[in-house]
N, C-alpha and C. Protein backbone atom coordinates (compact mmCIF):
# COMPACT_ATOMS: atom_id res chain seq x y z
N UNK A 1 128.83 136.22 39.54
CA UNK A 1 129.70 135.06 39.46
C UNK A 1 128.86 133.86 39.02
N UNK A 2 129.49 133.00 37.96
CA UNK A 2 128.71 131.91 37.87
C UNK A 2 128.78 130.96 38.37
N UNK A 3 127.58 129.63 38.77
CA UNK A 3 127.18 128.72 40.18
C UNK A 3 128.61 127.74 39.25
N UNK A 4 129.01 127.44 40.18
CA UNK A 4 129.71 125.98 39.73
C UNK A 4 129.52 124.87 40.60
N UNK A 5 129.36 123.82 39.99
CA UNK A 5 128.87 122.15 40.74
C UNK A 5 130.02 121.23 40.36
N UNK A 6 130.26 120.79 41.31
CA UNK A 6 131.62 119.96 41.51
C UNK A 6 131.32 118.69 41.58
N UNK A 7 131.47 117.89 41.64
CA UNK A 7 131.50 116.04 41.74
C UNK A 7 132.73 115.59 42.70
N UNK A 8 132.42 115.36 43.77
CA UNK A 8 133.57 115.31 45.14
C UNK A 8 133.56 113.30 45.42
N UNK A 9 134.42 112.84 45.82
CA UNK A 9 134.45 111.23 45.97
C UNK A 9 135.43 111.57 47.04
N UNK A 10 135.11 112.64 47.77
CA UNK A 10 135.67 112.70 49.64
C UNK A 10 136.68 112.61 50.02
N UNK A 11 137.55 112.88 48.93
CA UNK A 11 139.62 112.54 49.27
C UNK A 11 139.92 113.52 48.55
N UNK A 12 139.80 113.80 47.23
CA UNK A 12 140.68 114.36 46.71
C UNK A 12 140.21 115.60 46.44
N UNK A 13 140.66 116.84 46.05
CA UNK A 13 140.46 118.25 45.76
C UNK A 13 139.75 117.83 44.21
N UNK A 14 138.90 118.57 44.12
CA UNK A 14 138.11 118.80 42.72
C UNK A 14 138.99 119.91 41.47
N UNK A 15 138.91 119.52 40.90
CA UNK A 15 139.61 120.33 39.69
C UNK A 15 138.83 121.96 39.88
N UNK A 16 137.51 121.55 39.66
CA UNK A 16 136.87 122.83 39.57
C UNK A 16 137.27 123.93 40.98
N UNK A 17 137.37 123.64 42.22
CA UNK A 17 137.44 123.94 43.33
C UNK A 17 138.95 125.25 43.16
N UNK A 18 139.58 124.39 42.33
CA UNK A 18 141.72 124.76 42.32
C UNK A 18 140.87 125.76 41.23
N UNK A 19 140.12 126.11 40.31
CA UNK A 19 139.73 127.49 39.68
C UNK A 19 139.36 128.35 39.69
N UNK A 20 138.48 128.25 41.00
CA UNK A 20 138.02 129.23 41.79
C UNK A 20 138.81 130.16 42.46
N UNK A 21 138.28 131.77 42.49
CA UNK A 21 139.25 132.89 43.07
C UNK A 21 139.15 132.40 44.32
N UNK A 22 140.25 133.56 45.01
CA UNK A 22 140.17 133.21 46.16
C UNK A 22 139.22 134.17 47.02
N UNK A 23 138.64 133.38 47.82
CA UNK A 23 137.27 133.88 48.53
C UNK A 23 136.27 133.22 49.19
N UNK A 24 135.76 133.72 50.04
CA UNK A 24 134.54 133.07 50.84
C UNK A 24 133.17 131.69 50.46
N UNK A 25 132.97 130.95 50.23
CA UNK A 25 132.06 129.84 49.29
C UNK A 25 131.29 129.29 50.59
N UNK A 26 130.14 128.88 50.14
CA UNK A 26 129.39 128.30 50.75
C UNK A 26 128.94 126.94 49.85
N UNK A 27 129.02 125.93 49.87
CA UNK A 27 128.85 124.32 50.00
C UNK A 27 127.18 124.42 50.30
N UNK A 28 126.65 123.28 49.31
CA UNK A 28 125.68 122.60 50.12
C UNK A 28 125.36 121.34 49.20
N UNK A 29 124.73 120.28 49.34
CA UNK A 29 124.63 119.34 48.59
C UNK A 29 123.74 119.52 47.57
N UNK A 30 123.56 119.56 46.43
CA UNK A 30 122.72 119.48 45.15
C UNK A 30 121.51 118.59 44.96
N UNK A 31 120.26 118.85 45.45
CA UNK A 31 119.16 117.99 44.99
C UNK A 31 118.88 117.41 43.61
N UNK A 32 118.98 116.48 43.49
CA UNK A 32 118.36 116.01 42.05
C UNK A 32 116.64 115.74 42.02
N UNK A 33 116.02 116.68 41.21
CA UNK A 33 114.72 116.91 40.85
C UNK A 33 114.42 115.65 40.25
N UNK A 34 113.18 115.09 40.27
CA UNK A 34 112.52 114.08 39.27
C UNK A 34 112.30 114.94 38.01
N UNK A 35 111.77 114.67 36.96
CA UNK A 35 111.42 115.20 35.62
C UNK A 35 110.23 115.83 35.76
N UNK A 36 109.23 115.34 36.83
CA UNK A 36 107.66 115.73 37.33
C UNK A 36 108.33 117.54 38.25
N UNK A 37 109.25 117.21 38.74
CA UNK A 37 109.35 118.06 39.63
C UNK A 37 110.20 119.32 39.13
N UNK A 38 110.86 119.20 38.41
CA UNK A 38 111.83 120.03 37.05
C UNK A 38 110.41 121.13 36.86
N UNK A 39 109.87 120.17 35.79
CA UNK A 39 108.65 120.35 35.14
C UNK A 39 107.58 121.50 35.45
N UNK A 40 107.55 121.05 37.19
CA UNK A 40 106.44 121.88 37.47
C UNK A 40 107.23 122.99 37.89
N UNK A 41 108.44 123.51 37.93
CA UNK A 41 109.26 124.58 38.51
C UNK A 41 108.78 125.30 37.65
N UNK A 42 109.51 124.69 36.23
CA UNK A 42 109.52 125.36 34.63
C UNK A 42 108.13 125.85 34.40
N UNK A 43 106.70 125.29 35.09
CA UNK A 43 105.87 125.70 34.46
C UNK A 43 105.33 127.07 35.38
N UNK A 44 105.72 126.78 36.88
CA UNK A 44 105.43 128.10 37.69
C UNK A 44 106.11 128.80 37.37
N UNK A 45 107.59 128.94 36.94
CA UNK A 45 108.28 130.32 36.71
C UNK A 45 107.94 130.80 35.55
N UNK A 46 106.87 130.10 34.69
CA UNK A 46 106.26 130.59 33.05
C UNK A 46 105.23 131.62 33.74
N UNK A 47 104.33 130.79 34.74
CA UNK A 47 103.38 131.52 35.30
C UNK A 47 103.54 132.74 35.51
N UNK A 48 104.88 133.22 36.49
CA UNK A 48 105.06 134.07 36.88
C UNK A 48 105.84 135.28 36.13
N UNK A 49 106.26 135.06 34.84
CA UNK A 49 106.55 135.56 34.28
C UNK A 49 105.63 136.25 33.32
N UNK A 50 104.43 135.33 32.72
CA UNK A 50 103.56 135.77 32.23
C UNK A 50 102.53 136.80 33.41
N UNK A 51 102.72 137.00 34.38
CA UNK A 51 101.84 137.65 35.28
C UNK A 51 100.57 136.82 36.03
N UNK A 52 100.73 135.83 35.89
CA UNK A 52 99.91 134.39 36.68
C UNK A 52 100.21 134.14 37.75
N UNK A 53 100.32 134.99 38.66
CA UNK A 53 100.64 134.80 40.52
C UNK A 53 99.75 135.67 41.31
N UNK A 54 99.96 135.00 42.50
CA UNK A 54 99.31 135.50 43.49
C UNK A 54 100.45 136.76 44.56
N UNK A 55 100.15 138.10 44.33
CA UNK A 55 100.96 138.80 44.85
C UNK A 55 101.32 138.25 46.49
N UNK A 56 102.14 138.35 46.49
CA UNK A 56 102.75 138.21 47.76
C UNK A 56 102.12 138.79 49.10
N UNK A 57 101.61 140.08 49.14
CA UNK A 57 100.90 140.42 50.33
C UNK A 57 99.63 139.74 50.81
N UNK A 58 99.18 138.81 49.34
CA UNK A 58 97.84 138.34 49.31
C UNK A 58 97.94 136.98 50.22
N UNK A 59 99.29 136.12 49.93
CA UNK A 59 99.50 135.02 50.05
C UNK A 59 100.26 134.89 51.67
N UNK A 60 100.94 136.41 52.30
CA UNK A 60 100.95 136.35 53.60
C UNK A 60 99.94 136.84 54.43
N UNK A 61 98.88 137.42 53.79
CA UNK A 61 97.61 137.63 54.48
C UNK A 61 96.89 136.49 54.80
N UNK A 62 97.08 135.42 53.53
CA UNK A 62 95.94 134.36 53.44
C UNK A 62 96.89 132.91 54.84
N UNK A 63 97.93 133.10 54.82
CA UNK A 63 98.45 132.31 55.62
C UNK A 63 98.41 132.73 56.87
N UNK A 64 98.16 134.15 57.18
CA UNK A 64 98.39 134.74 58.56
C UNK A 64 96.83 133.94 58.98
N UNK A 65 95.71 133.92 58.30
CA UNK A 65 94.41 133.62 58.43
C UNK A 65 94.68 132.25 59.10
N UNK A 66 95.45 131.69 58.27
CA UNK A 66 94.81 129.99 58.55
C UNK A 66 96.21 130.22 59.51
N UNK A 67 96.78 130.66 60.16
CA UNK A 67 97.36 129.76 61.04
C UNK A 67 96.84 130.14 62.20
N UNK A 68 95.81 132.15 62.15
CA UNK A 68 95.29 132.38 63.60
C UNK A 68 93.88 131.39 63.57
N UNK A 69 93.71 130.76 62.85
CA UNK A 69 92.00 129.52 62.84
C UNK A 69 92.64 128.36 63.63
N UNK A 70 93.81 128.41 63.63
CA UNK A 70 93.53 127.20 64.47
C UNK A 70 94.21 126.85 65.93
């Protein structure tokens, strides 16, 4: 299903809302990113696509470390 984002002014039903099937939805408010912060999403999910990450078992090993140090 595709995400849909609504624009609500707290009274009235949203157009988009009346198009939606009928069914279960979950709400939450929409962060607006700075352009810095966009940016650096766009450039980690390049990372990770190109194979530029730190596997996951590595990165809950390395956190299990530092939280039994202290």
């Amino acid at each position: 299903m595709q995400r849909t984002i609504i624009e609500w002014d707290g009274r009235t039903l949203p157009e988009e809302l009346e198009k939606l099937p009928p069914g279960r939805y979950a709400l939450e408010p929409l962060v607006d990113l700075s352009a810095e912060e966009e940016e650096g999403i766009v450039e980690g999910l390049a990372d990770l696509d190109t194979g530029n990450g730190v596997p996951l078992a590595d990165l809950v090993r390395e956190l299990r470390q530092v939280s039994h140090s202290r």
